[in-house]
C-alpha atoms as a PDB file:
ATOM      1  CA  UNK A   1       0.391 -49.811  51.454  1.00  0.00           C
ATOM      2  CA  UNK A   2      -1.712 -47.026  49.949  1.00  0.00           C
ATOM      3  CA  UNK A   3      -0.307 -43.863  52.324  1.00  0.00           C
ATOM      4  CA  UNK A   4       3.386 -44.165  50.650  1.00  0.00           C
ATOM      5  CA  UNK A   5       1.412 -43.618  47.132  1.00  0.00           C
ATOM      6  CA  UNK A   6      -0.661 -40.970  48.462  1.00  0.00           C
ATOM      7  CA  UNK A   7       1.888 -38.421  49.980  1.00  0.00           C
ATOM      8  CA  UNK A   8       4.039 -38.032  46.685  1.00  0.00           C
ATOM      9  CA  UNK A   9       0.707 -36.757  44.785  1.00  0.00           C
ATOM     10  CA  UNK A  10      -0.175 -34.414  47.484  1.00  0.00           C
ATOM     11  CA  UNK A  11       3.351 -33.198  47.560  1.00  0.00           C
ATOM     12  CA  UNK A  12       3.451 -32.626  44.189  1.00  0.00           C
ATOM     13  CA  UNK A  13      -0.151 -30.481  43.821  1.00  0.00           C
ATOM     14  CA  UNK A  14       1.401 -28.910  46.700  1.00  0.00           C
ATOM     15  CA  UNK A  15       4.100 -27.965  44.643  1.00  0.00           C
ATOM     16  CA  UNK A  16       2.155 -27.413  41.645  1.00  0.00           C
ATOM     17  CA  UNK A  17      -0.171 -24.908  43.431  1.00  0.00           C
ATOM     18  CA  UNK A  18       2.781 -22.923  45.314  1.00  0.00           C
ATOM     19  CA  UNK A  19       4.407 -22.234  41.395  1.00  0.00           C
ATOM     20  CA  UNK A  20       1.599 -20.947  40.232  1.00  0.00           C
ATOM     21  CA  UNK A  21       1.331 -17.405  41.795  1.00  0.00           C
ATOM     22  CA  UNK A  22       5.247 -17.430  41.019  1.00  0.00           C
ATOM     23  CA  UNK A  23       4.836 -17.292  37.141  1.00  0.00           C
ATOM     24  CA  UNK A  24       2.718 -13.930  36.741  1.00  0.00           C
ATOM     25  CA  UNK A  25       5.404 -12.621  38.789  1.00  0.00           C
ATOM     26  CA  UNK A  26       8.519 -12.999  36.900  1.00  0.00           C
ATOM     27  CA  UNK A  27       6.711 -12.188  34.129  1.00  0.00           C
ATOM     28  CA  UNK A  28       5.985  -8.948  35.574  1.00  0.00           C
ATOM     29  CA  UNK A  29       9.642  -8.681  36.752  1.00  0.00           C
ATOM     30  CA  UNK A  30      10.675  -9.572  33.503  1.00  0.00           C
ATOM     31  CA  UNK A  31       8.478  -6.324  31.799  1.00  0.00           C
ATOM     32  CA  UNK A  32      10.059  -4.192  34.088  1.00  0.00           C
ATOM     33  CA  UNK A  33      13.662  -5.217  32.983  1.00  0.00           C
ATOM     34  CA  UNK A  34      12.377  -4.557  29.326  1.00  0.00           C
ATOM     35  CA  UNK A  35      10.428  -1.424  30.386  1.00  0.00           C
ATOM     36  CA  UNK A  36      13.783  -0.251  31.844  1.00  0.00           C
ATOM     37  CA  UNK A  37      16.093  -0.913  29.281  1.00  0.00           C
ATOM     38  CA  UNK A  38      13.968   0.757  26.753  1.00  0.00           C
ATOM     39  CA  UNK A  39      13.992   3.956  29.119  1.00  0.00           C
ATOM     40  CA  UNK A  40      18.280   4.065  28.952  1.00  0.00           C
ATOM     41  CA  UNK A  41      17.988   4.027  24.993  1.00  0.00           C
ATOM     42  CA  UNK A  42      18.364   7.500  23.745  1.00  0.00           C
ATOM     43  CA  UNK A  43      15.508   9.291  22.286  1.00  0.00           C
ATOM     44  CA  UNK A  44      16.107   8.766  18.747  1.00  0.00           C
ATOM     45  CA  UNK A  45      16.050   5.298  18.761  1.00  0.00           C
ATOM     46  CA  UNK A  46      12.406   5.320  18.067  1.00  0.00           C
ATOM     47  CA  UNK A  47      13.155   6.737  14.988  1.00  0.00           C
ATOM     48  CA  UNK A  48      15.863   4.516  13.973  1.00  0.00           C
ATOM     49  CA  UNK A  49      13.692   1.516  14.579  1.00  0.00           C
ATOM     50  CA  UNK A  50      10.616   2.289  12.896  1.00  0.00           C
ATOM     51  CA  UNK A  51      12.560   3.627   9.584  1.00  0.00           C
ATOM     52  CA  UNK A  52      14.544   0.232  10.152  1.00  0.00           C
ATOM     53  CA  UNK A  53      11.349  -1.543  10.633  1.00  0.00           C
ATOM     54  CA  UNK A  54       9.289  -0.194   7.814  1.00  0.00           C
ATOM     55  CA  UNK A  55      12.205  -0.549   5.734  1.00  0.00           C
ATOM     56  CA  UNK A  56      12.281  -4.389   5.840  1.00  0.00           C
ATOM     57  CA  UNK A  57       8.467  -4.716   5.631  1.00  0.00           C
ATOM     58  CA  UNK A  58       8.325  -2.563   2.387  1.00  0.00           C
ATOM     59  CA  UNK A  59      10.951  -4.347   1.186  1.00  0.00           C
ATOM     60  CA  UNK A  60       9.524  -7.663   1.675  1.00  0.00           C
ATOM     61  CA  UNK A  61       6.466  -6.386   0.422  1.00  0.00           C
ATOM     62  CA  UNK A  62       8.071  -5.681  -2.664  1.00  0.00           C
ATOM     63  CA  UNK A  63       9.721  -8.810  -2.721  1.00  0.00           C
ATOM     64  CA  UNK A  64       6.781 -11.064  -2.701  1.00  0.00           C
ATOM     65  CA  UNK A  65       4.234  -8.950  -4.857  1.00  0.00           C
ATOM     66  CA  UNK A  66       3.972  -9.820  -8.287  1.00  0.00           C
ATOM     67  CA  UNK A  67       5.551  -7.897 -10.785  1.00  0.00           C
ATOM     68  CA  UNK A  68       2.728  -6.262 -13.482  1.00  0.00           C
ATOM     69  CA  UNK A  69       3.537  -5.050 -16.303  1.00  0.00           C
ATOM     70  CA  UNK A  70       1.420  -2.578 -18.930  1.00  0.00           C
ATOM     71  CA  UNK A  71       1.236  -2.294 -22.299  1.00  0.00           C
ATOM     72  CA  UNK A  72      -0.323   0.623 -24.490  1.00  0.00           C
ATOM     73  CA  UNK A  73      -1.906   0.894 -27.820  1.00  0.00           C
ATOM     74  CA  UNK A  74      -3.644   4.161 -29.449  1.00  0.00           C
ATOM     75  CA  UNK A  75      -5.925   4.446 -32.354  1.00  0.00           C
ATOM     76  CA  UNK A  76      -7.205   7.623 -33.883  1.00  0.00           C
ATOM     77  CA  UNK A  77     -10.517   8.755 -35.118  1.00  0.00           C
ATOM     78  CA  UNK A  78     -10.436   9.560 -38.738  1.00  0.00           C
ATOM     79  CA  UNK A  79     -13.516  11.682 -40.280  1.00  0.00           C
ATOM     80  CA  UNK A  80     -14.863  10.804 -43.625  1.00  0.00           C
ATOM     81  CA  UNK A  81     -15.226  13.417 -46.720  1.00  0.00           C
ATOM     82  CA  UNK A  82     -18.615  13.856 -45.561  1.00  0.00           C
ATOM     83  CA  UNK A  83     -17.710  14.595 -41.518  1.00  0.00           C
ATOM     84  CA  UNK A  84     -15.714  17.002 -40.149  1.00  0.00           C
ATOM     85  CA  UNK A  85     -12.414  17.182 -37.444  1.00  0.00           C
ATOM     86  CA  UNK A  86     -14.486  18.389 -34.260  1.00  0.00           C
ATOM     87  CA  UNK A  87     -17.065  15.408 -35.353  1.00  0.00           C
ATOM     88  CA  UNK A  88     -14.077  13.060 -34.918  1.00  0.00           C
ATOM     89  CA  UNK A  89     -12.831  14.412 -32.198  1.00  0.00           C
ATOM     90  CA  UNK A  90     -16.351  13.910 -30.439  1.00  0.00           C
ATOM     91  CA  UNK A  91     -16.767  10.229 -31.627  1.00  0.00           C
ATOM     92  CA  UNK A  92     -13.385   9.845 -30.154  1.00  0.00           C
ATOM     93  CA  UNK A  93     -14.914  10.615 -26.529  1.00  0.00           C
ATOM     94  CA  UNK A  94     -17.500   8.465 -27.340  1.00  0.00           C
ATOM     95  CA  UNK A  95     -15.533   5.278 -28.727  1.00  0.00           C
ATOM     96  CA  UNK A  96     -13.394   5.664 -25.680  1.00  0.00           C
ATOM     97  CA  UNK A  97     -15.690   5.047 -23.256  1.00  0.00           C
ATOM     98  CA  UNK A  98     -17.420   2.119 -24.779  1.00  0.00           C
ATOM     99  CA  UNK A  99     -13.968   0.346 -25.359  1.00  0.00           C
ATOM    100  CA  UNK A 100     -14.517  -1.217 -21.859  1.00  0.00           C
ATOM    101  CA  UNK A 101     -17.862  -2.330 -22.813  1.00  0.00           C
ATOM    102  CA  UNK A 102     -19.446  -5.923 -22.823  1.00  0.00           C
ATOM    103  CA  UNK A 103     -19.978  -5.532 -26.711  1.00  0.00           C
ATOM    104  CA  UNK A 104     -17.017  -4.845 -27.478  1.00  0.00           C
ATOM    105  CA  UNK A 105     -14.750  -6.716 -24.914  1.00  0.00           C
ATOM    106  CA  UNK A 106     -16.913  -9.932 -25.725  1.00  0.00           C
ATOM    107  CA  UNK A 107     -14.889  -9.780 -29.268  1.00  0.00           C
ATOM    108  CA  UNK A 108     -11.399  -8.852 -27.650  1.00  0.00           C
ATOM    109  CA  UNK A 109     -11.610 -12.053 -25.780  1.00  0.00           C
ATOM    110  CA  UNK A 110     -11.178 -14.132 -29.013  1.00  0.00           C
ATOM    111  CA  UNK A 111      -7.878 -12.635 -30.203  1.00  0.00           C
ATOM    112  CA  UNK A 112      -6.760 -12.074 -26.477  1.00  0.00           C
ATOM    113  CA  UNK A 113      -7.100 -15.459 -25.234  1.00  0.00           C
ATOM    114  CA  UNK A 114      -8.642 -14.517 -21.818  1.00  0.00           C
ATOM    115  CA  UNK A 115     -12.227 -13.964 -20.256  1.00  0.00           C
ATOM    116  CA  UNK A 116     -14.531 -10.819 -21.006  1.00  0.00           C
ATOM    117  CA  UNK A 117     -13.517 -10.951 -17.037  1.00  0.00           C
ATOM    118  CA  UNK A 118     -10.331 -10.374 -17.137  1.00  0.00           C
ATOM    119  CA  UNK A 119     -10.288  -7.890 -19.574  1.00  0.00           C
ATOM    120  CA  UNK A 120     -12.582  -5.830 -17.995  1.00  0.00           C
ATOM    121  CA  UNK A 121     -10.128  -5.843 -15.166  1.00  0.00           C
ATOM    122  CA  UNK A 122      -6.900  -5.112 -16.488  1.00  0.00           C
ATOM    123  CA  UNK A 123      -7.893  -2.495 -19.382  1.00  0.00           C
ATOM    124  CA  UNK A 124      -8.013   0.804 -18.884  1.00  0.00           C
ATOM    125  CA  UNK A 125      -8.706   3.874 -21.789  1.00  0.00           C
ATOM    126  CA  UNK A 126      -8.188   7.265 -22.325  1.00  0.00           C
ATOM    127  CA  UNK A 127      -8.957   9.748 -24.404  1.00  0.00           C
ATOM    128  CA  UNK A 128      -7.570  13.647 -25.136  1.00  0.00           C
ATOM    129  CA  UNK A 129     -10.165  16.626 -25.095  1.00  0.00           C
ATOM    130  CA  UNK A 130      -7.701  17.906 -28.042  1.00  0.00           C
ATOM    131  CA  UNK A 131      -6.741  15.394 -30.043  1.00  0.00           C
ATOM    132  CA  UNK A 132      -9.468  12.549 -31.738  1.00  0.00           C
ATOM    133  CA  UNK A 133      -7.061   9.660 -29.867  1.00  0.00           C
ATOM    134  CA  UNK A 134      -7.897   6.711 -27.721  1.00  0.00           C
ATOM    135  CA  UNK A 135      -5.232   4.608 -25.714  1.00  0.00           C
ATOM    136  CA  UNK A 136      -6.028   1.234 -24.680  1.00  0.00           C
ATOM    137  CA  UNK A 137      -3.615  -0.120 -21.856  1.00  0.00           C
ATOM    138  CA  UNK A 138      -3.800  -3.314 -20.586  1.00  0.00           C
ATOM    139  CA  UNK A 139      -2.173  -4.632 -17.146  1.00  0.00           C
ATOM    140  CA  UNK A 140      -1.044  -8.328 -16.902  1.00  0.00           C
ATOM    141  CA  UNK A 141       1.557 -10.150 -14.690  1.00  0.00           C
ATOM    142  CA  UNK A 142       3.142 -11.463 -18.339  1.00  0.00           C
ATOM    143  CA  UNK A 143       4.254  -8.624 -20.677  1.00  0.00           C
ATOM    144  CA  UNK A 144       2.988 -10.733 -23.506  1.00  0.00           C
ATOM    145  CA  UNK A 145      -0.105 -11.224 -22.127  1.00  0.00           C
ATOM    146  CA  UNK A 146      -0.399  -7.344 -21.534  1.00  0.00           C
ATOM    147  CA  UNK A 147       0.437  -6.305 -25.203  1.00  0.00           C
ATOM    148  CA  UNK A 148      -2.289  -9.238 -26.567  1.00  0.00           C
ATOM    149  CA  UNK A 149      -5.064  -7.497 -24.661  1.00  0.00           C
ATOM    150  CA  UNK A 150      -4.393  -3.942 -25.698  1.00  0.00           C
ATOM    151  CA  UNK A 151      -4.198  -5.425 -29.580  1.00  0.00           C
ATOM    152  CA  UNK A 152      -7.274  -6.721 -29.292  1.00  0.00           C
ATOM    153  CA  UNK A 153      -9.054  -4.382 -27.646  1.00  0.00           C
ATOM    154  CA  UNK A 154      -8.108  -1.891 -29.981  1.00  0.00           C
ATOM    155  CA  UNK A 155      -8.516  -4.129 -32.760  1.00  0.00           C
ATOM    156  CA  UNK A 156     -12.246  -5.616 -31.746  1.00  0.00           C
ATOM    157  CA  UNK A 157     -12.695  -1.171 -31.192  1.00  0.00           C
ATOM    158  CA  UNK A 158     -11.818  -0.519 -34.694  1.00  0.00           C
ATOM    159  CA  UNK A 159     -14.211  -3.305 -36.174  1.00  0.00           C
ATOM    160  CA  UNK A 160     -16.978  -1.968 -33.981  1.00  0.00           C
ATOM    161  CA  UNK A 161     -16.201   1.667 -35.522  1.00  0.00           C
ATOM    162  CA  UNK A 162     -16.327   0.193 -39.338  1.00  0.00           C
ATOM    163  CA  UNK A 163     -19.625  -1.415 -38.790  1.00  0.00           C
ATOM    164  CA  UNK A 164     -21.277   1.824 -38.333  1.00  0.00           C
ATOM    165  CA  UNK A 165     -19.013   4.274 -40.768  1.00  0.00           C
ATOM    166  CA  UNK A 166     -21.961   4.888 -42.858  1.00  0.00           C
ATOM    167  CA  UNK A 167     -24.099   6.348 -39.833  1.00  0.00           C
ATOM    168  CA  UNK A 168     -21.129   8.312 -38.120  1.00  0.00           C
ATOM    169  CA  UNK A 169     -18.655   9.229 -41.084  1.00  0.00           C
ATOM    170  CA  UNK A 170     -16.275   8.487 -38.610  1.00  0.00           C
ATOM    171  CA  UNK A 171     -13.450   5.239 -38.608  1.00  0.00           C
ATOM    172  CA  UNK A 172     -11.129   4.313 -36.427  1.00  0.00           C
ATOM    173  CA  UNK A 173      -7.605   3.454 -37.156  1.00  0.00           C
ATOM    174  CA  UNK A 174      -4.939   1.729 -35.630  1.00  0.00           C
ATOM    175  CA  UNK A 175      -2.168   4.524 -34.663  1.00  0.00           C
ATOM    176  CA  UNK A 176       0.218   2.888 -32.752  1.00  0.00           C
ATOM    177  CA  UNK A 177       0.034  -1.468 -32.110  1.00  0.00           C
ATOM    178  CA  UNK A 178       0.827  -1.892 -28.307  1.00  0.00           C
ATOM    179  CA  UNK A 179       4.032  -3.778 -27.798  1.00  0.00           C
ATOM    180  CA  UNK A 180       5.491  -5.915 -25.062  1.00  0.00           C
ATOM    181  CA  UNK A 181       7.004  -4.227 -22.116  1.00  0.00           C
ATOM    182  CA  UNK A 182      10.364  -4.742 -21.024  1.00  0.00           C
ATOM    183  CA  UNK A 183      10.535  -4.065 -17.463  1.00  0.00           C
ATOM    184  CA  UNK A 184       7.668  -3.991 -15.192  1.00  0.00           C
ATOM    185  CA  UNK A 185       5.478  -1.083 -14.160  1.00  0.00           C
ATOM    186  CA  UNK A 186       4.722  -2.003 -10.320  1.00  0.00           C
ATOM    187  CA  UNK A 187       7.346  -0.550  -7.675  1.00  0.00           C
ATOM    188  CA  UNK A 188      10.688  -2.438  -7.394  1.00  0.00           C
ATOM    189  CA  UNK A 189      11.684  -4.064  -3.857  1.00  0.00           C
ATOM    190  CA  UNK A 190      13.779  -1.120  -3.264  1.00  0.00           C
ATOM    191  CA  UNK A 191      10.915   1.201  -4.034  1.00  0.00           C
ATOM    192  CA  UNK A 192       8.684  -0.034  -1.807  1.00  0.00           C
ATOM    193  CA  UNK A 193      11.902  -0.033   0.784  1.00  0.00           C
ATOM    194  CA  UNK A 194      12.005   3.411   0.625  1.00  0.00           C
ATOM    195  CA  UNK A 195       8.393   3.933   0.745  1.00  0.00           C
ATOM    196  CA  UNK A 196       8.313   1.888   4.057  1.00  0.00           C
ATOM    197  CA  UNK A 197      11.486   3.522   5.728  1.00  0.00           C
ATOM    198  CA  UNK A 198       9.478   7.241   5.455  1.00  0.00           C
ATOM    199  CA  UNK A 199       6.509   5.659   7.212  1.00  0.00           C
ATOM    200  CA  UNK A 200       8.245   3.697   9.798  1.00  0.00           C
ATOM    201  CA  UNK A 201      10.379   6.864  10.622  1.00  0.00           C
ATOM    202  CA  UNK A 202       7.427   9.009  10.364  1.00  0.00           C
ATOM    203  CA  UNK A 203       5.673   6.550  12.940  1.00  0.00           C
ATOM    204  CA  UNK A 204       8.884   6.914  14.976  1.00  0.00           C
ATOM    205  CA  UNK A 205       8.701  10.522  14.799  1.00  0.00           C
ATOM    206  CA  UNK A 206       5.290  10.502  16.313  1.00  0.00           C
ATOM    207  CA  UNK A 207       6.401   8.595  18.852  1.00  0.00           C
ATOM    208  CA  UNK A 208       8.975  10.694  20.024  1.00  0.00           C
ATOM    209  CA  UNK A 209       6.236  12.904  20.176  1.00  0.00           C
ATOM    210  CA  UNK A 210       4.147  11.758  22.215  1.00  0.00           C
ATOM    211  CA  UNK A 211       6.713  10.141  24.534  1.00  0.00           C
ATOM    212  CA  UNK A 212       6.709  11.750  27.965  1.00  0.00           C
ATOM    213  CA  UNK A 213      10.273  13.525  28.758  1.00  0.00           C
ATOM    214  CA  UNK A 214      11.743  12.050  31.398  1.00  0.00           C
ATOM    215  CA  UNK A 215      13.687  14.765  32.438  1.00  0.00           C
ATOM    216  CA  UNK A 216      11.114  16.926  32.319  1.00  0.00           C
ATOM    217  CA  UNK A 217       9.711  14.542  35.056  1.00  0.00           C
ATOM    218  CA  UNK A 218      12.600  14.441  37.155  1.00  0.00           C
ATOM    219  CA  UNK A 219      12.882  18.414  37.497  1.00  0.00           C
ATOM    220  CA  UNK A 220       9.396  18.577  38.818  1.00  0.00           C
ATOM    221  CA  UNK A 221       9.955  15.744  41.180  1.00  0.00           C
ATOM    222  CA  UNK A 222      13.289  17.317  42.432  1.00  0.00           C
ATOM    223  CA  UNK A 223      11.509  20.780  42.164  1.00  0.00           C
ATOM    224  CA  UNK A 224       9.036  19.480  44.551  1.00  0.00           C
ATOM    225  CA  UNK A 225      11.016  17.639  47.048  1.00  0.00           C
ATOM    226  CA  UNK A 226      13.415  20.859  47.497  1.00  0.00           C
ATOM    227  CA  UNK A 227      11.381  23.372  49.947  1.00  0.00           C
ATOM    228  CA  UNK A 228      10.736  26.940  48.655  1.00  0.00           C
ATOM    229  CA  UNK A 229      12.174  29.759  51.054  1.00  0.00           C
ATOM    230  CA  UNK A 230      10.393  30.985  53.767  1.00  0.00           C
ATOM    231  CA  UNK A 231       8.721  34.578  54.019  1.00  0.00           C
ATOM    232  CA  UNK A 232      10.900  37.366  56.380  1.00  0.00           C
ATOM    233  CA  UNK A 233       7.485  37.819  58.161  1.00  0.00           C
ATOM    234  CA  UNK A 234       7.546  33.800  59.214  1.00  0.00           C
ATOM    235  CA  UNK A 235      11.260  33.958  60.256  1.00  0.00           C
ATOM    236  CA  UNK A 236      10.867  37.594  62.470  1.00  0.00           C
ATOM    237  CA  UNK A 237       7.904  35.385  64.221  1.00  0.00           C
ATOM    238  CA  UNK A 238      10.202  32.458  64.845  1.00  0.00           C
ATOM    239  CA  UNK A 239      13.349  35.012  66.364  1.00  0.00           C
END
């Protein structure tokens, strides 16, 4: 009763076991179908697929980034009867470096409406070595939110600068308020397209580069297989 049950199971381990070795070998067989159909492709094809390639990537890239958007505000440094223009333009320097401070950022968050944090992420300032000017800019993935921060950044700047007017004869005044950006400032889809399309065909350049000529290859094979001729000395020996 039991030796029916038995031979099926053997069979089919039998069977099992004699597949086995089989699979590495199509998939072998099946690389060197690929590996030959990439060799019949002409040589530019590398190219077109890695500008093609990065194309799409850059492009996607684009498309799932958030757009950010900037906003800028200036305010100028304004001596006092008792200072002079090349003191302003020196306090300038100064005031635009501490803009990004604690002390003064700790203020901005009130009127901004986001963590000391966050502002000291997304602000940026600058300052001219000729003219007694600061610009605030502030990044944000809401153009609203970016024009808030520069105001109050450059408004929490100026109150700092009026608390100590008596010691540098120096204010600061609002120039220009910072005001909410129409279109964004990061790279559009089809930016970032183009962008990837140079790399990917600049990767497919290399390749071609480093590809091995195949007919290259095949003249030295076919140079080597034809014999060279024979010296007069070797044939007047054989005669």
């Amino acid at each position: 009763m039991t030796e029916p049950l038995t031979r099926p199971s053997a069979d089919a381990a039998a069977t099992v076991r004699a597949e086995r070795p089989a699979r590495p070998g199509r998939a072998r067989a099946a690389l060197r179908r690929v590996r030959a159909r990439t060799r019949t492709l002409p040589r530019w094809s590398a190219l077109a697929a890695g500008a093609l390639a990065g194309g799409l990537l850059g492009a996607g890239y684009g498309l799932v980034v958030t757009p950010q958007y900037t906003a800028t505000g200036y305010v100028v440094a304004v001596p006092t009867d008792k200072s002079d223009p090349a003191s302003a333009l020196g306090f300038a320097q100064a005031y635009g470096r501490v803009a990004t401070q604690l002390a003064v950022l700790g203020d901005a968050q009130m009127w901004a409406g986001v963590p000391v944090a966050t502002l000291k992420e997304s602000v940026r300032t600058a300052t001219s070595p000729d003219a007694p000017m600061v610009s605030v800019t502030a990044t944000s993935s809401r153009p609203d939110r970016a024009a808030d921060m520069a105001n109050a950044v450059s408004r929490a700047l100026t109150r700092h600068a009026a608390d100590s007017v008596d010691d540098t004869h120096v204010e600061l005044r609002t120039f220009a308020r910072a005001t909410e950006p129409t279109e964004a400032s990061s790279a559009s889809p089809a930016v970032t397209g183009l962008v990837g399309a140079s790399a990917g065909g600049l990767l497919g350049g290399l390749a071609l580069l480093v590809r091995p000529r195949r007919a290259a290859r095949e003249a030295e094979r076919t140079a080597a297989a034809v014999p060279g001729p024979a010296p007069a000395s070797d044939v007047r020996g054989q005669l």
